[in-house]
Structures are given as structure tokens and as C-alpha cells.
N, C-alpha and C. Protein backbone atom coordinates (compact mmCIF):
# COMPACT_ATOMS: atom_id res chain seq x y z
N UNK A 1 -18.49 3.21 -13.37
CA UNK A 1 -17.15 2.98 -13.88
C UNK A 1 -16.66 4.26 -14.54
N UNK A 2 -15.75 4.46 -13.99
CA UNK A 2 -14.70 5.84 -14.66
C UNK A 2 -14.07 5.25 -16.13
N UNK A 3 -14.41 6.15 -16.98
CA UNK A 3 -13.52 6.35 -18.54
C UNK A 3 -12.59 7.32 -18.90
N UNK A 4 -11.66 7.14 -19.73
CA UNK A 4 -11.01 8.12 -20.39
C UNK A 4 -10.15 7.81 -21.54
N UNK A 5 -9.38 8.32 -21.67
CA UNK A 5 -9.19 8.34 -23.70
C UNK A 5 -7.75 8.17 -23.56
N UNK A 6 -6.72 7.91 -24.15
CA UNK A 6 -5.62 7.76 -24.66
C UNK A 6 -5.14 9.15 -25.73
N UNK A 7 -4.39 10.12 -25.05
CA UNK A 7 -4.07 11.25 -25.88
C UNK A 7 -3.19 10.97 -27.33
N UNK A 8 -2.71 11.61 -28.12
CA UNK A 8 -2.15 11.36 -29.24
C UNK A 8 -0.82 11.44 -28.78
N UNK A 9 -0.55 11.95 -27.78
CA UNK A 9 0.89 11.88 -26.55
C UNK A 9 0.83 10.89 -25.80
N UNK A 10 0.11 10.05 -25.89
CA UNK A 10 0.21 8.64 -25.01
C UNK A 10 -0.46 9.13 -23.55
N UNK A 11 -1.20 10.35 -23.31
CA UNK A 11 -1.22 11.07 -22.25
C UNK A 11 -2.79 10.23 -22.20
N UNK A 12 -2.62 9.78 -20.39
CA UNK A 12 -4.36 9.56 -20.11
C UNK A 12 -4.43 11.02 -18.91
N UNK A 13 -5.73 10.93 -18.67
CA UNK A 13 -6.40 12.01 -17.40
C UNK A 13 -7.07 10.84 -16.77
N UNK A 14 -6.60 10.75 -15.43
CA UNK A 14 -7.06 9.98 -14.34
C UNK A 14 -8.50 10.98 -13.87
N UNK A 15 -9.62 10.17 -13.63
CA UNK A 15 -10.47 11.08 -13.36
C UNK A 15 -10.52 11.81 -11.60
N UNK A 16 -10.82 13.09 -11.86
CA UNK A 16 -11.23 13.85 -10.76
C UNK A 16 -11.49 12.72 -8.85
N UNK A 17 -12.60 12.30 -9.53
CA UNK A 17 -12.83 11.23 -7.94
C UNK A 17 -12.13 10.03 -7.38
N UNK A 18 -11.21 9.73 -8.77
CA UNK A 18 -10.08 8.46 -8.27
C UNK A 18 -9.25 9.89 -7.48
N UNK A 19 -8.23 10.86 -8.37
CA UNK A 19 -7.34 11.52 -7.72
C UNK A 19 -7.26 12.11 -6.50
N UNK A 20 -8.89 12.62 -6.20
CA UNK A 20 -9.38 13.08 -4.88
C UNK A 20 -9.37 11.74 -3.42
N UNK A 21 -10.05 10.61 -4.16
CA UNK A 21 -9.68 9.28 -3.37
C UNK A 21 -8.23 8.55 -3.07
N UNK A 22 -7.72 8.89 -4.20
CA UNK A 22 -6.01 8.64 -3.30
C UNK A 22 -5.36 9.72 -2.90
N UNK A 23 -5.69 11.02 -3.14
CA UNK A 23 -5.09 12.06 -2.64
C UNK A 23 -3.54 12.38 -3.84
N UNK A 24 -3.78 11.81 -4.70
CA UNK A 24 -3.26 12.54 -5.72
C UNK A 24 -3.26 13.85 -6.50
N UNK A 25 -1.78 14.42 -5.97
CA UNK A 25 -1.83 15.59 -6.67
C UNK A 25 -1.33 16.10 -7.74
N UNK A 26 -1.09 17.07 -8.71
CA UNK A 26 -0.25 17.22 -9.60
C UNK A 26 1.25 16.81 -8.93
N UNK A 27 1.72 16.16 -10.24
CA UNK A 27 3.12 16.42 -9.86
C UNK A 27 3.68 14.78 -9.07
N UNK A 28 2.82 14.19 -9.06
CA UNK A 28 2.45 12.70 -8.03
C UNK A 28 3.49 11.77 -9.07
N UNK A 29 4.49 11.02 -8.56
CA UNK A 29 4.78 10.21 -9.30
C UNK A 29 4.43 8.91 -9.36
N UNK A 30 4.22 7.92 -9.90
CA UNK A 30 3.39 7.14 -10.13
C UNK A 30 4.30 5.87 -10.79
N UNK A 31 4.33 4.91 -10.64
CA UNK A 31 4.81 3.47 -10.78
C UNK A 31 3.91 3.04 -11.88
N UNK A 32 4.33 2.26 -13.05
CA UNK A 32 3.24 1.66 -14.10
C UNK A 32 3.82 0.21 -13.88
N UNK A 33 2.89 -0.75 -13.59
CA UNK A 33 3.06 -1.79 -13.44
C UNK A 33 2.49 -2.92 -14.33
N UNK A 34 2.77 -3.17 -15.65
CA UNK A 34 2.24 -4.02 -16.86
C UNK A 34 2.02 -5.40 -16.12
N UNK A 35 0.16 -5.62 -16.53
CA UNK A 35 -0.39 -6.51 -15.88
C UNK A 35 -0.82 -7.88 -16.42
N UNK A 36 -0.10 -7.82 -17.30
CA UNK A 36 -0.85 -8.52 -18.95
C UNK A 36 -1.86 -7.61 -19.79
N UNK A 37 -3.27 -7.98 -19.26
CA UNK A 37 -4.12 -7.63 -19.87
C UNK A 37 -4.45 -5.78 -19.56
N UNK A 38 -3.35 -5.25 -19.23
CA UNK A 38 -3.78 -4.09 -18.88
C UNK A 38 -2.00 -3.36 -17.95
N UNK A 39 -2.83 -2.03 -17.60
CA UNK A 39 -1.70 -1.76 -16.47
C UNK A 39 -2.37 -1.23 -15.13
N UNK A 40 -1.58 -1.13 -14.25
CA UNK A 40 -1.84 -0.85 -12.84
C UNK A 40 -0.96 0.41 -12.60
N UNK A 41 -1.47 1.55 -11.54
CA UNK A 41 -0.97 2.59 -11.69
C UNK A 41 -1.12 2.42 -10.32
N UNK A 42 0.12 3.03 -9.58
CA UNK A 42 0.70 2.94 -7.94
C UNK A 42 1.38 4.12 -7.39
N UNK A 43 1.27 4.37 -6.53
CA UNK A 43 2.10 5.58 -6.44
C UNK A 43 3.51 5.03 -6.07
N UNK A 44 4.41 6.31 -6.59
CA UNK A 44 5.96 5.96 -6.31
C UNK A 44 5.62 6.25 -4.45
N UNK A 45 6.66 5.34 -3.91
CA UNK A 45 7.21 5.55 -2.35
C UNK A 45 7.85 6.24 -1.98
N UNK A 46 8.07 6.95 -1.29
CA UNK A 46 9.17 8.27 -1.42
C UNK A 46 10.40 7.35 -0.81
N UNK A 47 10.37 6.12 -0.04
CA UNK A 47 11.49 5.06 0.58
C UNK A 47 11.43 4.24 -0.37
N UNK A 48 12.74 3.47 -0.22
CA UNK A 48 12.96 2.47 -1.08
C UNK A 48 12.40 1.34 -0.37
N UNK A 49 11.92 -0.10 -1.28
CA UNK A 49 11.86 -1.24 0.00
C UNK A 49 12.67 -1.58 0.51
N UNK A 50 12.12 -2.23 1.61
CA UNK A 50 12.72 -3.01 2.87
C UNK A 50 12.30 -4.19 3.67
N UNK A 51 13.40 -5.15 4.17
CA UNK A 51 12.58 -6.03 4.15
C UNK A 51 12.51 -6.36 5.84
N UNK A 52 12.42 -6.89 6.68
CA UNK A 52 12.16 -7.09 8.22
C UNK A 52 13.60 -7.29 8.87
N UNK A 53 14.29 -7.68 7.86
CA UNK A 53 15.97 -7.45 8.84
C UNK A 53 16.51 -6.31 8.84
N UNK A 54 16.17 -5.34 7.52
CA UNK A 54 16.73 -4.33 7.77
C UNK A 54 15.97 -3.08 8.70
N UNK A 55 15.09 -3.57 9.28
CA UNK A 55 14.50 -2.93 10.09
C UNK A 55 14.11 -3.51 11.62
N UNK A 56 14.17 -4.81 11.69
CA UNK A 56 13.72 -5.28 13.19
C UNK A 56 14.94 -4.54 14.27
N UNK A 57 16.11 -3.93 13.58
CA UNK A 57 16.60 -3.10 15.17
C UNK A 57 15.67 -2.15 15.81
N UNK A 58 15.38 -1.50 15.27
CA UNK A 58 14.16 -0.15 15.21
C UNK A 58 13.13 -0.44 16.31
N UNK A 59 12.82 -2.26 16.30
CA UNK A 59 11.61 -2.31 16.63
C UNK A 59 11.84 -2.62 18.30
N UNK A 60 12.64 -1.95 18.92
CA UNK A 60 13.12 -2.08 20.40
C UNK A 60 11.73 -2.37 21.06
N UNK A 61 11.87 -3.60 22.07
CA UNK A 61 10.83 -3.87 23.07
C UNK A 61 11.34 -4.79 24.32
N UNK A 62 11.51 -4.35 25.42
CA UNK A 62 11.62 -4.26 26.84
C UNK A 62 10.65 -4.95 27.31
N UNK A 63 10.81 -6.12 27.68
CA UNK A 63 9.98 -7.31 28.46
C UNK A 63 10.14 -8.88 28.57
N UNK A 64 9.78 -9.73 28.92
CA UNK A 64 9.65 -11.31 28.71
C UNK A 64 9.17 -11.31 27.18
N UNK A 65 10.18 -12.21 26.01
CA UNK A 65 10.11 -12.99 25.00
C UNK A 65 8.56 -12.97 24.52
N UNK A 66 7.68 -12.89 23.70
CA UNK A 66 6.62 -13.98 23.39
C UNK A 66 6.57 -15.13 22.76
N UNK A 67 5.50 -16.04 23.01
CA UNK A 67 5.73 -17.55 22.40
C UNK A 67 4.80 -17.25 21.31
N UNK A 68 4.99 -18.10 20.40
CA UNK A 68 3.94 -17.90 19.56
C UNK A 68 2.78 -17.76 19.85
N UNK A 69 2.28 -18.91 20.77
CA UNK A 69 0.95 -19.02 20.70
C UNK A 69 0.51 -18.21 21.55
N UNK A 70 1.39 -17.10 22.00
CA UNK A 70 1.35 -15.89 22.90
C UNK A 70 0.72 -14.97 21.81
N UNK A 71 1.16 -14.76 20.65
CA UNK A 71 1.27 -14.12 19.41
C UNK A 71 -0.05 -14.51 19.04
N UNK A 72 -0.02 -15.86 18.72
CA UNK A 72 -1.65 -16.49 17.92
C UNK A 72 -2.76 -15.39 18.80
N UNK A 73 -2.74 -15.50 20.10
CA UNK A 73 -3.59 -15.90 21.03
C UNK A 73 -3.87 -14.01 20.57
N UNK A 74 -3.11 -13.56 20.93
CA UNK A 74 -3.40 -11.87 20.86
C UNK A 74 -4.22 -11.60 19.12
N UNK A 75 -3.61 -12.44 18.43
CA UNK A 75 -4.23 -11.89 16.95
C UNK A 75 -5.63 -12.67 16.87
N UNK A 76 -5.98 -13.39 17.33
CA UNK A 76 -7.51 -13.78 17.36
C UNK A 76 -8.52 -13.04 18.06
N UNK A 77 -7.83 -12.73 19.13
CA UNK A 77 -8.54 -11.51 19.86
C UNK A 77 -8.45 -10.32 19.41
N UNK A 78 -7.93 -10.41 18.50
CA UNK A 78 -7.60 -8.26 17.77
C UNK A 78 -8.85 -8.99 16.57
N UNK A 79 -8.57 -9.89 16.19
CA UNK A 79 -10.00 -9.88 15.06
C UNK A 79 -11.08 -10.05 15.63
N UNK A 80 -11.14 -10.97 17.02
CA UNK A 80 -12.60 -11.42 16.99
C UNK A 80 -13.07 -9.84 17.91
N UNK A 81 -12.59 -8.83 18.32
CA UNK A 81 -12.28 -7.59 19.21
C UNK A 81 -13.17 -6.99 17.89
N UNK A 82 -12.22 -6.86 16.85
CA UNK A 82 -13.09 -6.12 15.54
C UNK A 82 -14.09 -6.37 14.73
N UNK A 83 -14.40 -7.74 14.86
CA UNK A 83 -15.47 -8.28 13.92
C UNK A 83 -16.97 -8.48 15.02
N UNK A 84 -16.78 -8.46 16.12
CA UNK A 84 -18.07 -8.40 17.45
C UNK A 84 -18.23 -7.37 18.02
């Protein structure tokens, strides 16, 4: 478990092997997200959100419709593909 201290500036130091593991660099802006018992630190998005309408034009595809269970049928096989 990683530690660190609370500066007299409210300043923490994220340690070395978290920053290297998310690829955080100086200068990184960062989201504080109050969790109750604590906070959660996120990186800012450089996009704003979005939600599937404002993007399903984008998602152009050329063919016969799928049915769901066209859909089901492919996502059981993408897991059971990855888990065997």
C-alpha cells in the first residue's frame, strides 16, 4: 500500500508507481470526486460527456439490420472466444 502526507498547502504527492501506472504527467489535470469516506482522483477528459444519441450518427454501418438475439448471440461468443 502506497502512503503520503497532507502538505501544510493542502498539497498531497501521488506516489512515483501510481503516476508511472496511469501515465500521469506533470501538469495532468485531475477531477476530485468526494466519496464520503474519502476522495477519488480521475483524470480530467480532454472531451466533454456524451451520451449515444449524440453520437450514434458517427457510427455508419452498411448491411442487413441485426436482431437482438443476433447481438446476444455474437456477445457470448466474444466472451466464451476470451475466457477458452
Amino acid at each position: 500500500m502506497n502512503t503520503t502526507r497532507l502538505s501544510s498547502k493542502g498539497q498531497v504527492i501521488i506516489p512515483k508507481s501510481l503516476r508511472t501506472a496511469h501515465h500521469w504527467e506533470a501538469g495532468q489535470e485531475l477531477v476530485v470526486v468526494d466519496t464520503g469516506d474519502g476522495i477519488l482522483l480521475k483524470p480530467k477528459t480532454p472531451f466533454s460527456e456524451t451520451d449515444i444519441s449524440e453520437v450514434a450518427a458517427c457510427l455508419k454501418y452498411k448491411g442487413e439490420p441485426k436482431s437482438i438475439d443476433d447481438m446476444n448471440a455474437a456477445i457470448q461468443k466474444g466472451i466464451k472466444d476470451k475466457f477458452q
